[in-house]
PDB file of N, CA and C in Angstrom:
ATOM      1  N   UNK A   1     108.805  89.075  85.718  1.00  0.00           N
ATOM      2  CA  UNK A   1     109.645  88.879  86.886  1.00  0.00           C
ATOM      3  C   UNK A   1     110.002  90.240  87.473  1.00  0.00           C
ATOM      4  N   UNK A   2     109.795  90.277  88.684  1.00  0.00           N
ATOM      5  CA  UNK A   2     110.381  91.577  88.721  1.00  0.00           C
ATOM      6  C   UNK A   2     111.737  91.542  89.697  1.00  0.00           C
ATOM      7  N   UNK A   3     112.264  92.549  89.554  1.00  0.00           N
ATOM      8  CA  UNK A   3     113.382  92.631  90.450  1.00  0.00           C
ATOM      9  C   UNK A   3     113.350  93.864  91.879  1.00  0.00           C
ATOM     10  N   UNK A   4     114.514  92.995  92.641  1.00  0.00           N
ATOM     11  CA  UNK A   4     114.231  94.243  94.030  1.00  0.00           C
ATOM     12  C   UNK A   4     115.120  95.504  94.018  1.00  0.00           C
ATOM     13  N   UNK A   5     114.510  96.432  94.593  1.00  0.00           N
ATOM     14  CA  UNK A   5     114.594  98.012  94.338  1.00  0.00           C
ATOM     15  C   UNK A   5     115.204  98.263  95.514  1.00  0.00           C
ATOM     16  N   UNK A   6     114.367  98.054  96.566  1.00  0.00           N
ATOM     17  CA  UNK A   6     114.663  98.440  97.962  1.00  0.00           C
ATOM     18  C   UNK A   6     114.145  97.146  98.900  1.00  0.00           C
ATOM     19  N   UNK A   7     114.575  97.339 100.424  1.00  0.00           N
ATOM     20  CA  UNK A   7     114.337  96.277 101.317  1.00  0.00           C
ATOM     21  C   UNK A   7     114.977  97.046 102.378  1.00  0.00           C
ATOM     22  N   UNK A   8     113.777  97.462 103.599  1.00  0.00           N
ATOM     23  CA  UNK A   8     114.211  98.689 104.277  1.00  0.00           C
ATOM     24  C   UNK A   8     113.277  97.988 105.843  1.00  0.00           C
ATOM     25  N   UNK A   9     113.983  97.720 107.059  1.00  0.00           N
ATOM     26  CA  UNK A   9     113.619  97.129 107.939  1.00  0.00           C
ATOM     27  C   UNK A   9     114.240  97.640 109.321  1.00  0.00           C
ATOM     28  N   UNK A  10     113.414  97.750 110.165  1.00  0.00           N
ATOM     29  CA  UNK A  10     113.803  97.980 111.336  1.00  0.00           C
ATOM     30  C   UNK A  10     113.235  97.368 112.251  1.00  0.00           C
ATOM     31  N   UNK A  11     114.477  96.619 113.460  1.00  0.00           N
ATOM     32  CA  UNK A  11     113.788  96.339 114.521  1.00  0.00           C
ATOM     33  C   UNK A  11     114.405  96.616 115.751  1.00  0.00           C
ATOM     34  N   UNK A  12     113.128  96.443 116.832  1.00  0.00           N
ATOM     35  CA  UNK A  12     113.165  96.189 118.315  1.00  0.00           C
ATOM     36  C   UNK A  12     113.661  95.137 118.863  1.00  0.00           C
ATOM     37  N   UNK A  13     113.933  95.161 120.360  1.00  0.00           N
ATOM     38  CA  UNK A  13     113.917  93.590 120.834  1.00  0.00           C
ATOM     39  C   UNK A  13     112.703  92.502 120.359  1.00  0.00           C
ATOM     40  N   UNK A  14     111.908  93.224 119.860  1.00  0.00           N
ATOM     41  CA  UNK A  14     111.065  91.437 119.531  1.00  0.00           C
ATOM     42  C   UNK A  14     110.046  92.011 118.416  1.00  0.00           C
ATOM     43  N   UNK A  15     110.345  93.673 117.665  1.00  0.00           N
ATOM     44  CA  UNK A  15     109.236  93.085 116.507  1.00  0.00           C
ATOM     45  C   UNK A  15     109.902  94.318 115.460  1.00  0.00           C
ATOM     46  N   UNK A  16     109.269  94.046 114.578  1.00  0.00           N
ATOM     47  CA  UNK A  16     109.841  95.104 113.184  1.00  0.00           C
ATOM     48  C   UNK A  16     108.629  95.820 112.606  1.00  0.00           C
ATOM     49  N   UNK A  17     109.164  96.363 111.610  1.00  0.00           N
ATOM     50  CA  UNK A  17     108.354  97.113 110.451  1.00  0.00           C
ATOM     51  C   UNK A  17     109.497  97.321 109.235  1.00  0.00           C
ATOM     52  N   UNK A  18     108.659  97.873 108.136  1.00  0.00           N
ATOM     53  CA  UNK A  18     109.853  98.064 106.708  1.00  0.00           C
ATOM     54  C   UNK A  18     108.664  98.067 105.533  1.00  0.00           C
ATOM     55  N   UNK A  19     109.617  97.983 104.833  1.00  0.00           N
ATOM     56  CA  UNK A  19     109.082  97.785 103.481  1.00  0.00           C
ATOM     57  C   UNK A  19     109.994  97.545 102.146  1.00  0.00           C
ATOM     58  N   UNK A  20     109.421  96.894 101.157  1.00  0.00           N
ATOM     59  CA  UNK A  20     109.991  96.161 100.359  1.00  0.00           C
ATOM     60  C   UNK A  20     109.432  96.784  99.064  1.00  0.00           C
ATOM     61  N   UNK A  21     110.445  97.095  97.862  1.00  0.00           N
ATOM     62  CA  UNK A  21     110.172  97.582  96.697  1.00  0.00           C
ATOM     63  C   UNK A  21     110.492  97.109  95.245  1.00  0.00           C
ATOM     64  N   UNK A  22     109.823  97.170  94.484  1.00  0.00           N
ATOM     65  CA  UNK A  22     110.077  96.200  93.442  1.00  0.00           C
ATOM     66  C   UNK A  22     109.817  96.838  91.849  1.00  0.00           C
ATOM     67  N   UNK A  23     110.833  96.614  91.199  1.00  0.00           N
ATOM     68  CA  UNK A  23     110.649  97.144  89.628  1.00  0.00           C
ATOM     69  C   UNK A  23     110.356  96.172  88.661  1.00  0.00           C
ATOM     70  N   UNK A  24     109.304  96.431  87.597  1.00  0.00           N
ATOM     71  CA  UNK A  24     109.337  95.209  86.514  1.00  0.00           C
ATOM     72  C   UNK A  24     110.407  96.166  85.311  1.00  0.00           C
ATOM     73  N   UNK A  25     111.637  95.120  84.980  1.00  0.00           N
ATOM     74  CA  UNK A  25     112.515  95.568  84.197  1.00  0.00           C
ATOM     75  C   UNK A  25     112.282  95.532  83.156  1.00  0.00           C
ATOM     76  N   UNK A  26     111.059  95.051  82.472  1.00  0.00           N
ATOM     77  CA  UNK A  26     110.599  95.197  81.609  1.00  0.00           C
ATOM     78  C   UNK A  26     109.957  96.645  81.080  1.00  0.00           C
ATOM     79  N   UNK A  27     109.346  96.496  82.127  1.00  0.00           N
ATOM     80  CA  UNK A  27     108.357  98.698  82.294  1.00  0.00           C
ATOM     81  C   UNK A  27     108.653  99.205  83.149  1.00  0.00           C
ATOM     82  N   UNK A  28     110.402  99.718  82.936  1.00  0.00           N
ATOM     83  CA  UNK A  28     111.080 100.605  83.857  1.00  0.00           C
ATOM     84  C   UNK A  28     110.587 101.952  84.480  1.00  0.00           C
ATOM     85  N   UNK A  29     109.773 102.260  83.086  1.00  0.00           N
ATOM     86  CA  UNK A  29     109.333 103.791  83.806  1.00  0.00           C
ATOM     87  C   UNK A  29     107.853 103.478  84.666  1.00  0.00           C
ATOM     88  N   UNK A  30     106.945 102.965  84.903  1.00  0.00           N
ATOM     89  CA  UNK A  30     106.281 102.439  85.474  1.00  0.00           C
ATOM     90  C   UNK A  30     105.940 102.135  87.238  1.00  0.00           C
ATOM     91  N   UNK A  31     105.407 102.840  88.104  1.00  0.00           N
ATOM     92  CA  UNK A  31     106.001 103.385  89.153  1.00  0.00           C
ATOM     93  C   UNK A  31     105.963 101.997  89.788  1.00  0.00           C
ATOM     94  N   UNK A  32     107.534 101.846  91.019  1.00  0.00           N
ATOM     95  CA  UNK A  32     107.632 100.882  91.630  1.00  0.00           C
ATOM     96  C   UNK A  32     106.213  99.896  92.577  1.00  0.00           C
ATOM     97  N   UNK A  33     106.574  98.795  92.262  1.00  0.00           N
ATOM     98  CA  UNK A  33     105.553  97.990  93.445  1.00  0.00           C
ATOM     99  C   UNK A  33     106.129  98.097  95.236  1.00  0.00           C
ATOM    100  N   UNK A  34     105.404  98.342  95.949  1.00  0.00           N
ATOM    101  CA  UNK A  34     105.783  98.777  97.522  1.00  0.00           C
ATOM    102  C   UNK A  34     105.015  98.072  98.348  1.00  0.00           C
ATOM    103  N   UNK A  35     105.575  96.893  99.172  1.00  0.00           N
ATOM    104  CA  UNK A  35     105.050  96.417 100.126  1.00  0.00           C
ATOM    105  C   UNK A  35     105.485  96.444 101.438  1.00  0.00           C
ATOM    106  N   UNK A  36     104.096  96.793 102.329  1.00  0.00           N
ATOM    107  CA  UNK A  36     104.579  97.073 103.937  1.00  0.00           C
ATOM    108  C   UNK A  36     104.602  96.085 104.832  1.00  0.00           C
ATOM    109  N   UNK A  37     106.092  96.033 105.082  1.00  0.00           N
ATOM    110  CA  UNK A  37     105.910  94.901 106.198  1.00  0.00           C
ATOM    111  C   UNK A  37     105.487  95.352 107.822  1.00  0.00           C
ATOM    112  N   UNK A  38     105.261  94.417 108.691  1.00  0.00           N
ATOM    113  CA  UNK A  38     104.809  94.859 109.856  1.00  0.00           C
ATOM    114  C   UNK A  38     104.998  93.249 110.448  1.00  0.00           C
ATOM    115  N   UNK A  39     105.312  93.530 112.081  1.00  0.00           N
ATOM    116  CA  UNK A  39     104.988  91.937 112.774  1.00  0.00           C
ATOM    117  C   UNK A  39     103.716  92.063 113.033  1.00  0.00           C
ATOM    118  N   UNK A  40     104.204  90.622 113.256  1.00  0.00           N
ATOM    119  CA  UNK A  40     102.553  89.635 113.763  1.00  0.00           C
ATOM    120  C   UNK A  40     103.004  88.896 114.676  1.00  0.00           C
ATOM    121  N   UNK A  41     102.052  88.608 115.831  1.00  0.00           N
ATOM    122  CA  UNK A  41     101.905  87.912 116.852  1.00  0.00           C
ATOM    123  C   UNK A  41     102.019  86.251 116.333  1.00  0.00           C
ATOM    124  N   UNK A  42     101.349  86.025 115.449  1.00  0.00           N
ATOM    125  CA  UNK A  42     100.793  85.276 115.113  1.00  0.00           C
ATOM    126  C   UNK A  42     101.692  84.388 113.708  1.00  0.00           C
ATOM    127  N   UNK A  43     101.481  83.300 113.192  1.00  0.00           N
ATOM    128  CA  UNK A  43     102.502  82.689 111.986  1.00  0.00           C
ATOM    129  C   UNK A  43     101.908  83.350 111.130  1.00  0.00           C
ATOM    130  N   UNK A  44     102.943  83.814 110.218  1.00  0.00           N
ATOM    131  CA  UNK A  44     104.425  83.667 109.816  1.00  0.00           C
ATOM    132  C   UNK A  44     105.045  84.633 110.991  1.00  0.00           C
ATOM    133  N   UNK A  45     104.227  85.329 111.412  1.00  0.00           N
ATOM    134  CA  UNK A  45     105.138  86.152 112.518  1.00  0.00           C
ATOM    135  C   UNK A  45     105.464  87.858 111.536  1.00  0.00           C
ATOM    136  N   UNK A  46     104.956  88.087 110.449  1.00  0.00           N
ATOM    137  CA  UNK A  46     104.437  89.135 109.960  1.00  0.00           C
ATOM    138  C   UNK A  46     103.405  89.443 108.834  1.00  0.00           C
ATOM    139  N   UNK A  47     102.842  90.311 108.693  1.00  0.00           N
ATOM    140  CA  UNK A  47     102.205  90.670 107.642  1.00  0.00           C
ATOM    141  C   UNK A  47     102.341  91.384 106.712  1.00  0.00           C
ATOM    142  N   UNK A  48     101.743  91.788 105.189  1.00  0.00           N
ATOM    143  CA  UNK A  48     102.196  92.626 104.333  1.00  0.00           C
ATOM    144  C   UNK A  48     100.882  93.121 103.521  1.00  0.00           C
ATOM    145  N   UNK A  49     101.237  94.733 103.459  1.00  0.00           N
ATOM    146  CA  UNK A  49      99.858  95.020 102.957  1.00  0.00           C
ATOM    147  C   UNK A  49     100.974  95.987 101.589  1.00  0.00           C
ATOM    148  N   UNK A  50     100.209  95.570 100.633  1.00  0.00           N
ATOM    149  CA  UNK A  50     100.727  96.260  99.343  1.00  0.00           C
ATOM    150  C   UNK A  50      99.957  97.645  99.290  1.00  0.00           C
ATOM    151  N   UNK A  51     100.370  98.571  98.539  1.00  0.00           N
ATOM    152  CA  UNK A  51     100.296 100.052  99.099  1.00  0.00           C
ATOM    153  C   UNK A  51      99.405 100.098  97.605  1.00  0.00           C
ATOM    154  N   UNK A  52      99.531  99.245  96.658  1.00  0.00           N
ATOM    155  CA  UNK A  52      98.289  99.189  95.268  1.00  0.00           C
ATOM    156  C   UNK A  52      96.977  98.540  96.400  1.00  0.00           C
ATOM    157  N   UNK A  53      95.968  98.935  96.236  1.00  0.00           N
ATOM    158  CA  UNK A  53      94.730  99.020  96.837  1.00  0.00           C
ATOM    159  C   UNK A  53      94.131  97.331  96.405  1.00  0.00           C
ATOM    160  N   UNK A  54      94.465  97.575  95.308  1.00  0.00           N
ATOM    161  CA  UNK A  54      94.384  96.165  94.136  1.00  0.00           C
ATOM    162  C   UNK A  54      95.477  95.008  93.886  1.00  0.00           C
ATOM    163  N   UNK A  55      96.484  95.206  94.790  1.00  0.00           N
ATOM    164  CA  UNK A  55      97.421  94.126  94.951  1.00  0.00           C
ATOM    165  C   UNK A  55      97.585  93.521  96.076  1.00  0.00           C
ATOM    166  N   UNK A  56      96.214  93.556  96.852  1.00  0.00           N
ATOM    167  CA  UNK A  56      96.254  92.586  98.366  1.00  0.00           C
ATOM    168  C   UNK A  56      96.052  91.674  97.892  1.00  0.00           C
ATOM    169  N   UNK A  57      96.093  90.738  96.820  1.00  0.00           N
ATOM    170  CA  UNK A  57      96.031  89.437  97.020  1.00  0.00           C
ATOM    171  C   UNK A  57      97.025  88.548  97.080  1.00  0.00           C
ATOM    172  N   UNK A  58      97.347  87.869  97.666  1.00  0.00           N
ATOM    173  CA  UNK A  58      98.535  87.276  98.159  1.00  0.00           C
ATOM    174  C   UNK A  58      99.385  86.270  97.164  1.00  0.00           C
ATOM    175  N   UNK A  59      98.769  86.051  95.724  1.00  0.00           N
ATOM    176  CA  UNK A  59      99.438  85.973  94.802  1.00  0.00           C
ATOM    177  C   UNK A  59      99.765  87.098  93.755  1.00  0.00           C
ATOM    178  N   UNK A  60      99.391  88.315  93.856  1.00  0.00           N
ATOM    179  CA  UNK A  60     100.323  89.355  93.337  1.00  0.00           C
ATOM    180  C   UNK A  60     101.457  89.207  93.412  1.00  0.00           C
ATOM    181  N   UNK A  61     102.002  89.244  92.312  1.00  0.00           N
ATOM    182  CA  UNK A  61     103.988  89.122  91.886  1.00  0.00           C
ATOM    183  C   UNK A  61     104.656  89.979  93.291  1.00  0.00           C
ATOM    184  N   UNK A  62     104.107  91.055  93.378  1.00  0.00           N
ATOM    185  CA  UNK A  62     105.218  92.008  95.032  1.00  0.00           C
ATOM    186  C   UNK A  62     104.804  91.360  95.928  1.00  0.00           C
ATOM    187  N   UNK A  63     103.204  90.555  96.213  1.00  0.00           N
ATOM    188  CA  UNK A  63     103.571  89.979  97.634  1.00  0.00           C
ATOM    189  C   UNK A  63     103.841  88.935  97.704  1.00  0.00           C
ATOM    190  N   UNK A  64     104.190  87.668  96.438  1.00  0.00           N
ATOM    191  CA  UNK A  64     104.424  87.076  96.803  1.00  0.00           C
ATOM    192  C   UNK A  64     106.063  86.943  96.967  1.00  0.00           C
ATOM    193  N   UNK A  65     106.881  88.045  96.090  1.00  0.00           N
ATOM    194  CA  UNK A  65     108.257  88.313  96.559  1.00  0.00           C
ATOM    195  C   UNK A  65     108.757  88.658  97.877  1.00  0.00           C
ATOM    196  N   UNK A  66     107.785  89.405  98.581  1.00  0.00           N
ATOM    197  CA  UNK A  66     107.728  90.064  99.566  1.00  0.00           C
ATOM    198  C   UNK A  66     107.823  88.852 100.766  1.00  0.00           C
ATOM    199  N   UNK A  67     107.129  88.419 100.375  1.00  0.00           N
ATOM    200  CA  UNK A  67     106.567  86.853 101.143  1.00  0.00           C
ATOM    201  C   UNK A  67     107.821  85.846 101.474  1.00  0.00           C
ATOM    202  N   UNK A  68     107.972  85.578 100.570  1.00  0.00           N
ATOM    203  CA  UNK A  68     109.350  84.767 100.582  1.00  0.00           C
ATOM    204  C   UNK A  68     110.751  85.153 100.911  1.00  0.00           C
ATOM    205  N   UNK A  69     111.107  86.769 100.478  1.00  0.00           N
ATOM    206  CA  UNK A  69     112.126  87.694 101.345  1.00  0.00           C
ATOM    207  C   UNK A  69     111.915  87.339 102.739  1.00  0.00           C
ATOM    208  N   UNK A  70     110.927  87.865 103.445  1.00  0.00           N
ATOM    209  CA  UNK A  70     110.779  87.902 104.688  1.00  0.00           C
ATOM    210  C   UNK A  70     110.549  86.496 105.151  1.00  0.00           C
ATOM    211  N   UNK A  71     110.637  85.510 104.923  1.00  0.00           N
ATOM    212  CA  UNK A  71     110.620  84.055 105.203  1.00  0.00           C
ATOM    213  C   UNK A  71     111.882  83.633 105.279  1.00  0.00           C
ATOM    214  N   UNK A  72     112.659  84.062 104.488  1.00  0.00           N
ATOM    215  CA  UNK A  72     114.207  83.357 104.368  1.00  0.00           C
ATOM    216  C   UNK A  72     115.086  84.677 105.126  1.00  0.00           C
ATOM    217  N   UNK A  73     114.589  86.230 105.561  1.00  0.00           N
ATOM    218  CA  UNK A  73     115.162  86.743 106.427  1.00  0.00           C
ATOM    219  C   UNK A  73     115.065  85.985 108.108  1.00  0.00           C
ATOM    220  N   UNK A  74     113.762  85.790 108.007  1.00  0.00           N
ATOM    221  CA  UNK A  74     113.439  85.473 109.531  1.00  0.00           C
ATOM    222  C   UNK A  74     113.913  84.181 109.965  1.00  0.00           C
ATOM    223  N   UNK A  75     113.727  83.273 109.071  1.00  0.00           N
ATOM    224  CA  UNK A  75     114.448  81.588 108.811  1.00  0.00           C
ATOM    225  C   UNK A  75     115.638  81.951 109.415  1.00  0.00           C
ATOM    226  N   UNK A  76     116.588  82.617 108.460  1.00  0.00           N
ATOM    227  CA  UNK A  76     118.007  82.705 109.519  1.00  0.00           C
ATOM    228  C   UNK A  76     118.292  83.849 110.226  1.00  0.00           C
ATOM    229  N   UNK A  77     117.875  84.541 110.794  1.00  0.00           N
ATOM    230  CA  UNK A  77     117.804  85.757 111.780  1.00  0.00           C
ATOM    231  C   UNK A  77     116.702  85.655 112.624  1.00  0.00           C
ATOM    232  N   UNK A  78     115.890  84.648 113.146  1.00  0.00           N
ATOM    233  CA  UNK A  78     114.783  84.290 113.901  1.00  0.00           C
ATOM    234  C   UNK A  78     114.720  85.473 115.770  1.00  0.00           C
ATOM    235  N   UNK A  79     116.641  84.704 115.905  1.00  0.00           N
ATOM    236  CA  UNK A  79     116.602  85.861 117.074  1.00  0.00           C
ATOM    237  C   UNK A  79     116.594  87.280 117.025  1.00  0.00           C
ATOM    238  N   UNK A  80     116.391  88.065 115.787  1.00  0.00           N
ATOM    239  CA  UNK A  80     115.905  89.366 115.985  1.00  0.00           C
ATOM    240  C   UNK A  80     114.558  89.557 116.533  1.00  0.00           C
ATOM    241  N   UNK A  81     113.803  88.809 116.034  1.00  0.00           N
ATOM    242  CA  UNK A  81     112.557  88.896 116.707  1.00  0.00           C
ATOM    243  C   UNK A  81     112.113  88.055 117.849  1.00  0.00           C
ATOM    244  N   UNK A  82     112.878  87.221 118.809  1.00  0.00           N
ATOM    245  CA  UNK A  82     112.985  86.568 119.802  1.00  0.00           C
ATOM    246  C   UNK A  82     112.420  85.132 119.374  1.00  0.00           C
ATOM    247  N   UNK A  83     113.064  84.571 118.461  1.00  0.00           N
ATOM    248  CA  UNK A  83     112.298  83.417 118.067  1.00  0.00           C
ATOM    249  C   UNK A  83     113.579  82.583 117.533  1.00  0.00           C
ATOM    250  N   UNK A  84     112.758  81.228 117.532  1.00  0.00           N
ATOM    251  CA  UNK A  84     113.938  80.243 116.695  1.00  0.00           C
ATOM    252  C   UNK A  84     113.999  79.995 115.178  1.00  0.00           C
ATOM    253  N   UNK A  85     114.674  79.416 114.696  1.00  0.00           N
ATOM    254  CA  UNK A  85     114.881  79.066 113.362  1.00  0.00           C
ATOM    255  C   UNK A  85     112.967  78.210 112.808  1.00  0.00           C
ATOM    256  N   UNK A  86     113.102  76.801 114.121  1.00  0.00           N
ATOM    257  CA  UNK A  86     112.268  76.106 113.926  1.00  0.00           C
ATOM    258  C   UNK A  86     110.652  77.077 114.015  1.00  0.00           C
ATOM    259  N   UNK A  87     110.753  78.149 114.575  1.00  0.00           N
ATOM    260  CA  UNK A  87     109.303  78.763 113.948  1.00  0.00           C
ATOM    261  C   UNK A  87     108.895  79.417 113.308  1.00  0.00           C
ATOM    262  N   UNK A  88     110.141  79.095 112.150  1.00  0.00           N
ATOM    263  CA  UNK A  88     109.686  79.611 110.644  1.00  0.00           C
ATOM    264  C   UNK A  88     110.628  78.545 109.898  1.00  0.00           C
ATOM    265  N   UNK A  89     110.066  77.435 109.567  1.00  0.00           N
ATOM    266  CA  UNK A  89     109.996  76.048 108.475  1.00  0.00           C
ATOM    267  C   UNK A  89     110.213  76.408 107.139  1.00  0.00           C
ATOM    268  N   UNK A  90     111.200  76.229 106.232  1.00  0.00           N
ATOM    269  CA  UNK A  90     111.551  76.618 105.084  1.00  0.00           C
ATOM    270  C   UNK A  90     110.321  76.232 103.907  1.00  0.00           C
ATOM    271  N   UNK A  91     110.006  76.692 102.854  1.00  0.00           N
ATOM    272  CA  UNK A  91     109.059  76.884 102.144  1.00  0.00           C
ATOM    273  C   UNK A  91     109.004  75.409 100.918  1.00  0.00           C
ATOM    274  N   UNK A  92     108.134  74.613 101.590  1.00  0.00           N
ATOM    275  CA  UNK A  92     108.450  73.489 100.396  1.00  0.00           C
ATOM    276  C   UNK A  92     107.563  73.980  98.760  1.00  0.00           C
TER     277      UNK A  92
END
């Protein structure tokens, strides 16, 4: 499991960037997991590229934390990025 380190975001009238950081508390000394967020035009309305070369797959433990942070930020803060609640649907 890992836990969050950092969660670092900035936005415009209608789009962001950031990034999201993550420790396994298990192998503290072990250098953090770092994922980059960025918008998207497109659903979910951003993307995330993990900064391990070898952790783009979208079930890697950081993106899929990453994933779900930014789902339940945008869910209720939709109008930062000029959007509604309803175009981002909570995660069944």
């Amino acid at each position: 499991m890992l836990q969050l380190l950092s969660l670092t975001l900035a936005y415009d009238d209608t789009r962001f960037f950031g990034s999201v950081m993550f420790i396994d508390p298990n192998r503290p000394d072990d250098k953090p997991s770092v994922v980059l967020i960025d918008h998207a035009d497109e659903p979910p309305r951003f993307r995330l590229t993990n900064v391990d070369p070898d952790g783009q797959d979208p079930t890697a433990p950081a993106m899929v934390e990453a994933d779900r942070i930014m789902r339940f930020l945008l869910r209720y803060t939709p109008d930062r990025v000029d959007r509604a609640a309803a175009d981002f649907p909570p995660q069944s």
